[in-house]
N, C-alpha and C. Protein backbone atom coordinates (compact mmCIF):
# COMPACT_ATOMS: atom_id res chain seq x y z
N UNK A 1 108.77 117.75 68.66
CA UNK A 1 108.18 117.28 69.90
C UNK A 1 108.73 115.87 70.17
N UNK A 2 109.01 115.50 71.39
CA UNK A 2 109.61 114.02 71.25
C UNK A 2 108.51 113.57 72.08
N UNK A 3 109.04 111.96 71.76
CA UNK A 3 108.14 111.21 71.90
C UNK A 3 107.05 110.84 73.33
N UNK A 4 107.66 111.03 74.44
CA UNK A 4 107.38 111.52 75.83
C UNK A 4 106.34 112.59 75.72
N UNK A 5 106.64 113.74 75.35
CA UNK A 5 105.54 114.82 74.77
C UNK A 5 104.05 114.23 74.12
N UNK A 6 104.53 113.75 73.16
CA UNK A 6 103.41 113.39 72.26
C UNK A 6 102.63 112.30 72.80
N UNK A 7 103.36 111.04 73.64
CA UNK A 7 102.14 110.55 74.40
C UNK A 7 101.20 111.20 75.25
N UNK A 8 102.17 112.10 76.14
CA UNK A 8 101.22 112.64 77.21
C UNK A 8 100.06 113.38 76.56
N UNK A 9 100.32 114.33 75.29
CA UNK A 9 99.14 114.59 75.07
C UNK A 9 98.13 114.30 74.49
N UNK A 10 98.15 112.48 74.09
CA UNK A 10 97.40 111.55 74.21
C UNK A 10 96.61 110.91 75.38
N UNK A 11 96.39 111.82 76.92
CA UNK A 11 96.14 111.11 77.49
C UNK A 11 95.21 112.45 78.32
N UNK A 12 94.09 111.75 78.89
CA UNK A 12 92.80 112.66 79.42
C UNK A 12 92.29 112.67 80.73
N UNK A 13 92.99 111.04 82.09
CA UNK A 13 92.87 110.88 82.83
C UNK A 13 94.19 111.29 83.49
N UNK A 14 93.95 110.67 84.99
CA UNK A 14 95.24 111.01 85.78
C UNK A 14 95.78 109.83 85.96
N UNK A 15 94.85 109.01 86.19
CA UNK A 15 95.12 107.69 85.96
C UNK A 15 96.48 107.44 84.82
N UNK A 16 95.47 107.80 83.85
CA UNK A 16 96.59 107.58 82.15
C UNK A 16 98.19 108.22 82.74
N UNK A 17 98.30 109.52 83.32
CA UNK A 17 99.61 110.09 83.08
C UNK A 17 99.95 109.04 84.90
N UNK A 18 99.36 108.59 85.59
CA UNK A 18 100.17 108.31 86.69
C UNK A 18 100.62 106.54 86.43
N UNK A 19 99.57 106.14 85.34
CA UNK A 19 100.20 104.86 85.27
C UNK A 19 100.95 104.73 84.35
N UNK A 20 101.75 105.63 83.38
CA UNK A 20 102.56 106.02 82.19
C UNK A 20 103.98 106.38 83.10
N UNK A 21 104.17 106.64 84.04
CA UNK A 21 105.05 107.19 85.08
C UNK A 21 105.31 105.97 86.41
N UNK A 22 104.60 105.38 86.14
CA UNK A 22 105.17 104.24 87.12
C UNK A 22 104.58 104.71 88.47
N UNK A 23 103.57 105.51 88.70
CA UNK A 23 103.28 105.91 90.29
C UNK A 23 102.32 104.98 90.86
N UNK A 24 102.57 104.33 92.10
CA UNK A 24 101.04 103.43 92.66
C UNK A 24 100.51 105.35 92.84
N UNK A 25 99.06 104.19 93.15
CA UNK A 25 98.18 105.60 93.58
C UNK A 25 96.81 104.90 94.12
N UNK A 26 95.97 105.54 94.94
CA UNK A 26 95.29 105.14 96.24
C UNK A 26 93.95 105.74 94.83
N UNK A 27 93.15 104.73 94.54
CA UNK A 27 91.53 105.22 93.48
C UNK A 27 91.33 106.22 94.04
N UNK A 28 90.75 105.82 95.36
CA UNK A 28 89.86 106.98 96.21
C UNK A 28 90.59 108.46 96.08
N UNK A 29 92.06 108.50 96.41
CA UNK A 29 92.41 109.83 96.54
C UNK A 29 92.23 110.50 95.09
N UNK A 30 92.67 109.98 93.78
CA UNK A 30 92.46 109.95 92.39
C UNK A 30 90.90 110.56 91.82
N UNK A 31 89.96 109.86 92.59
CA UNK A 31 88.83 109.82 92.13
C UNK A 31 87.99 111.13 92.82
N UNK A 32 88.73 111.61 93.98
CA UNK A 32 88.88 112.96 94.13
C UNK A 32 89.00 114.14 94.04
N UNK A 33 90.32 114.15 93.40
CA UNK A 33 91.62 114.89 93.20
C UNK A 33 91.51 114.73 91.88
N UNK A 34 90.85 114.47 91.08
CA UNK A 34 92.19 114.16 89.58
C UNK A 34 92.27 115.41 88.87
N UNK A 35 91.30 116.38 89.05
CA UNK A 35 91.77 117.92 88.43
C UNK A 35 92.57 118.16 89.11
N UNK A 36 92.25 118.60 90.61
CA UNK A 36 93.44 118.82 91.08
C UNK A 36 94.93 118.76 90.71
N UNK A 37 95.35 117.45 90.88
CA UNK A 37 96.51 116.61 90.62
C UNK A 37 96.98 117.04 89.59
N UNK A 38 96.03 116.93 88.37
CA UNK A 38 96.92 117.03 86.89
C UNK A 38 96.88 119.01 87.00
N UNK A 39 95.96 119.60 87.48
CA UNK A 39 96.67 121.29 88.05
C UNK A 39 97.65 121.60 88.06
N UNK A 40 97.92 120.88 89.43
CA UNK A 40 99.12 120.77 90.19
C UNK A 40 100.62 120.87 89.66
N UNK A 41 100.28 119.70 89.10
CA UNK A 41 101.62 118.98 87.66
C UNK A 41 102.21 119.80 87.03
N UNK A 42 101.00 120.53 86.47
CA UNK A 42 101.15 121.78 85.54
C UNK A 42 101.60 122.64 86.07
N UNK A 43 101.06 123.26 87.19
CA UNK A 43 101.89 124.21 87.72
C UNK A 43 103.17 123.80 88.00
N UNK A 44 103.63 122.59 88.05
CA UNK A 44 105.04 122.46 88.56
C UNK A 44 105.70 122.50 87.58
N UNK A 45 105.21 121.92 86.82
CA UNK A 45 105.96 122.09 85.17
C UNK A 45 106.49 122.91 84.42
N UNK A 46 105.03 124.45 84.78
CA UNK A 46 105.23 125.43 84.40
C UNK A 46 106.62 126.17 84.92
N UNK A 47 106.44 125.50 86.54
CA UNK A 47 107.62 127.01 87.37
C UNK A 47 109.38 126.58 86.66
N UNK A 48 108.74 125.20 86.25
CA UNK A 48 110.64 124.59 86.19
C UNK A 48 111.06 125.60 84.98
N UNK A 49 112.42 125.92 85.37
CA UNK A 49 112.79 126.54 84.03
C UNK A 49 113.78 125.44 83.11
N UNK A 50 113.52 125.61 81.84
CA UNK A 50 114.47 124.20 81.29
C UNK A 50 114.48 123.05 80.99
N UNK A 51 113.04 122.92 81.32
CA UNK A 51 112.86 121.65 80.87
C UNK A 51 112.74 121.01 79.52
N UNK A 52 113.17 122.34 78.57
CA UNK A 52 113.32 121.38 77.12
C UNK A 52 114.49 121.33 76.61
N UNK A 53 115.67 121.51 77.88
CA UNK A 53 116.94 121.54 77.14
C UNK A 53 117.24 120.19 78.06
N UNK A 54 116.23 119.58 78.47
CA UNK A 54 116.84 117.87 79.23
C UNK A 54 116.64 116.82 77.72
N UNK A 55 117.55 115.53 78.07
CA UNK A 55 117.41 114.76 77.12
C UNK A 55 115.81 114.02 77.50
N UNK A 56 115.75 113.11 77.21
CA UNK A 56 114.18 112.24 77.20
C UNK A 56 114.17 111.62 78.36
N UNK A 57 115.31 111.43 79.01
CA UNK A 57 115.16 110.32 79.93
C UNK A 57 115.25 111.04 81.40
N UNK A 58 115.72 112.67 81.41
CA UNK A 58 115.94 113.71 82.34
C UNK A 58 114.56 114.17 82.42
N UNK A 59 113.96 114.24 81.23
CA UNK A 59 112.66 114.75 81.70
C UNK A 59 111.55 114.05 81.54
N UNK A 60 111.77 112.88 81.54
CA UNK A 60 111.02 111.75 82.19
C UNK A 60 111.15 111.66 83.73
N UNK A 61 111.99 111.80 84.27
CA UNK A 61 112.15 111.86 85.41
C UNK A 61 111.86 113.00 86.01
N UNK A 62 112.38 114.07 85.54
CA UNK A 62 111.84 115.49 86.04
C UNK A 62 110.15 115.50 86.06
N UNK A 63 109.43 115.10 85.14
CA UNK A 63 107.90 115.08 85.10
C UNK A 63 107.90 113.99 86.05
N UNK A 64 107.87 112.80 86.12
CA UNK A 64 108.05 111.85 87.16
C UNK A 64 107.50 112.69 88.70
N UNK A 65 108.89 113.16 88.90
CA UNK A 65 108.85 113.78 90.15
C UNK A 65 107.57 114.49 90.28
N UNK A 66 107.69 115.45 89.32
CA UNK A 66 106.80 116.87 89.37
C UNK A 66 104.81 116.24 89.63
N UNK A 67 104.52 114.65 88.55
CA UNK A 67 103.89 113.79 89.21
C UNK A 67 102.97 113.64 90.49
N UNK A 68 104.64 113.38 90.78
CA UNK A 68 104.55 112.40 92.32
C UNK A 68 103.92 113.62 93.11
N UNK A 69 105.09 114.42 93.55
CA UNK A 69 104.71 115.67 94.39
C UNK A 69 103.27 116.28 94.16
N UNK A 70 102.43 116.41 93.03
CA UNK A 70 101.48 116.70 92.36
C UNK A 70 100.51 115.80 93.60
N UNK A 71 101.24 114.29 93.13
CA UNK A 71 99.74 113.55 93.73
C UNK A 71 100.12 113.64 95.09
N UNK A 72 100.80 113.50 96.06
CA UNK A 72 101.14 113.51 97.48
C UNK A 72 100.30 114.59 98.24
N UNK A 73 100.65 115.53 97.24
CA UNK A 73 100.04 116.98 97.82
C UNK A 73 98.53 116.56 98.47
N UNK A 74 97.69 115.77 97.70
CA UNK A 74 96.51 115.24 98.08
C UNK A 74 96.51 114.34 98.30
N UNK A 75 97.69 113.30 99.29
CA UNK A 75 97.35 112.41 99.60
C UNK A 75 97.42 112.98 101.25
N UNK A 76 97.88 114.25 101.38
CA UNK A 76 98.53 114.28 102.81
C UNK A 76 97.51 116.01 103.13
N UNK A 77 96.81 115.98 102.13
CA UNK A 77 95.73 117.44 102.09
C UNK A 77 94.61 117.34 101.51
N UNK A 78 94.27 118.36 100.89
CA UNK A 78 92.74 118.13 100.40
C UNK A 78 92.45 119.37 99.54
N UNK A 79 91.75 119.44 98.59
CA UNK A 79 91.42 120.95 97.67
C UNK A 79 91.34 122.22 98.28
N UNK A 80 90.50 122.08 99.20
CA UNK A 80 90.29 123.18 100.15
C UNK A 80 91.27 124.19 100.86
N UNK A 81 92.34 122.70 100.98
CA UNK A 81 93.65 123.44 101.68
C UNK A 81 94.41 123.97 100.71
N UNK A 82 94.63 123.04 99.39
CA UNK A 82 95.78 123.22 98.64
C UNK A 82 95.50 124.86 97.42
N UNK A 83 94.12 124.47 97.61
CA UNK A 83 94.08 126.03 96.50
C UNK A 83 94.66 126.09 94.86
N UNK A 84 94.53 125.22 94.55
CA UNK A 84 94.75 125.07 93.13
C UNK A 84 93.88 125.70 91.95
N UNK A 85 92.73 125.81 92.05
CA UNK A 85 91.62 125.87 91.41
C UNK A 85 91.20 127.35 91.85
N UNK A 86 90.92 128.69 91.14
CA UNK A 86 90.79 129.79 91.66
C UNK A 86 89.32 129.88 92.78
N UNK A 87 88.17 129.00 92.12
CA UNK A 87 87.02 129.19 92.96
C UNK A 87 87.95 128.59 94.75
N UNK A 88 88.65 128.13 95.11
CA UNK A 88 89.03 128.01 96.40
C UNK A 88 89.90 129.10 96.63
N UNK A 89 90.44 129.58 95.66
CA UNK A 89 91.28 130.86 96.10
C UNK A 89 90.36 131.79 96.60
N UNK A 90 89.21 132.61 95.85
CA UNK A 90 88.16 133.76 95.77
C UNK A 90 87.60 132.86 97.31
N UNK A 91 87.04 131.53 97.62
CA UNK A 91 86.76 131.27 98.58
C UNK A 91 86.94 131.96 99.63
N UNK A 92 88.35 131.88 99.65
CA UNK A 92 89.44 131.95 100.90
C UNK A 92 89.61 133.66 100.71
N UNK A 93 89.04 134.61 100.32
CA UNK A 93 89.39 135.58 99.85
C UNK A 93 87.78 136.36 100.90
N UNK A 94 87.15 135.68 100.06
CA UNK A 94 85.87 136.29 100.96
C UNK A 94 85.43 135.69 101.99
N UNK A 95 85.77 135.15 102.99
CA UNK A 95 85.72 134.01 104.33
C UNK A 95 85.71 134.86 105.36
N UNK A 96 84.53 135.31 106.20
CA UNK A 96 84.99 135.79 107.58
C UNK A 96 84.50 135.28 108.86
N UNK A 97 84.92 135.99 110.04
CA UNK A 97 85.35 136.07 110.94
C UNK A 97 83.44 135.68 111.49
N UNK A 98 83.53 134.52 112.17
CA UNK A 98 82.31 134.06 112.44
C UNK A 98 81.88 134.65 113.63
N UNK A 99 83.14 134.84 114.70
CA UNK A 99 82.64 136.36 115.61
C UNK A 99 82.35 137.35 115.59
N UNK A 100 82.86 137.92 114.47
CA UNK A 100 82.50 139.42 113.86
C UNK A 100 80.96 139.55 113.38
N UNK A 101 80.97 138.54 112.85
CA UNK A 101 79.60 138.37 112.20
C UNK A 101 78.64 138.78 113.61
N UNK A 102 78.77 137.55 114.34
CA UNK A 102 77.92 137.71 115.72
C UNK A 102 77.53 138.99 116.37
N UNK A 103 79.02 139.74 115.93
CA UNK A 103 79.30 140.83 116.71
C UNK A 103 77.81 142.13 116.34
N UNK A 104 77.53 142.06 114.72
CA UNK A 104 76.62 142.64 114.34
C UNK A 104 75.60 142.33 114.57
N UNK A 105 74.98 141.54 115.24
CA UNK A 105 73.46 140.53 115.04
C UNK A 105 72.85 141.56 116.61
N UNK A 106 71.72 141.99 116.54
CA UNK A 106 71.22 142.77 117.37
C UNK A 106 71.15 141.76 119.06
N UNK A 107 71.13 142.52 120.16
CA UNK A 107 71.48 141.70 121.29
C UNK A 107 70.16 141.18 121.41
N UNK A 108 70.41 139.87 121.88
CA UNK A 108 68.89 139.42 122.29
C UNK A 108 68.05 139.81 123.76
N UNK A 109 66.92 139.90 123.29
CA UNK A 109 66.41 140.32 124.25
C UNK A 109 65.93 139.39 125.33
């Protein structure tokens, strides 16, 4: 495991991995978001293929990025939209049609 590795999984905030990476970052959006965000990361992390054949300083930067994009996502959206977390997926799964609904409600008299 090199050494990049082994800090990060010394670390429990988002804070910790965004100020280890050099990112400013807005509290409020953080104090939000921070499951989100570190989700996010992961998923990006996950999709890359290759990332353990970079040297230390390639995938410092590659996580870097993967980061950034992570936190942006919620600086320019919000949970609801982004769907990270399955309870907003199943949300968005069972959500209907607020006319339809109406459509059933007996006519008033």
């Amino acid at each position: 495991m090199n050494a990049m590795i082994k800090q990060l999984t010394q670390f429990s905030a988002a804070e910790e991995f965004l100020d280890y990476f050099g990112i400013p970052y807005e509290e409020t959006v953080v104090n939000v978001n921070r499951l989100h965000i570190l989700k996010r990361f992961y998923q990006y992390m996950r999709q890359e293929k290759g990332l353990g054949l970079l040297d230390e300083a390639a995938m410092f930067e590659q996580y870097r990025a993967f980061l950034l994009r992570a936190y942006e996502d919620f600086v320019h959206s919000n949970a609801a939209k982004e769907k990270v977390f399955k309870v907003f997926q199943d949300a968005e799964a069972k959500s209907f049609d607020l006319d339809k609904l109406k459509s059933t409600l007996p006519a008033a008299s």
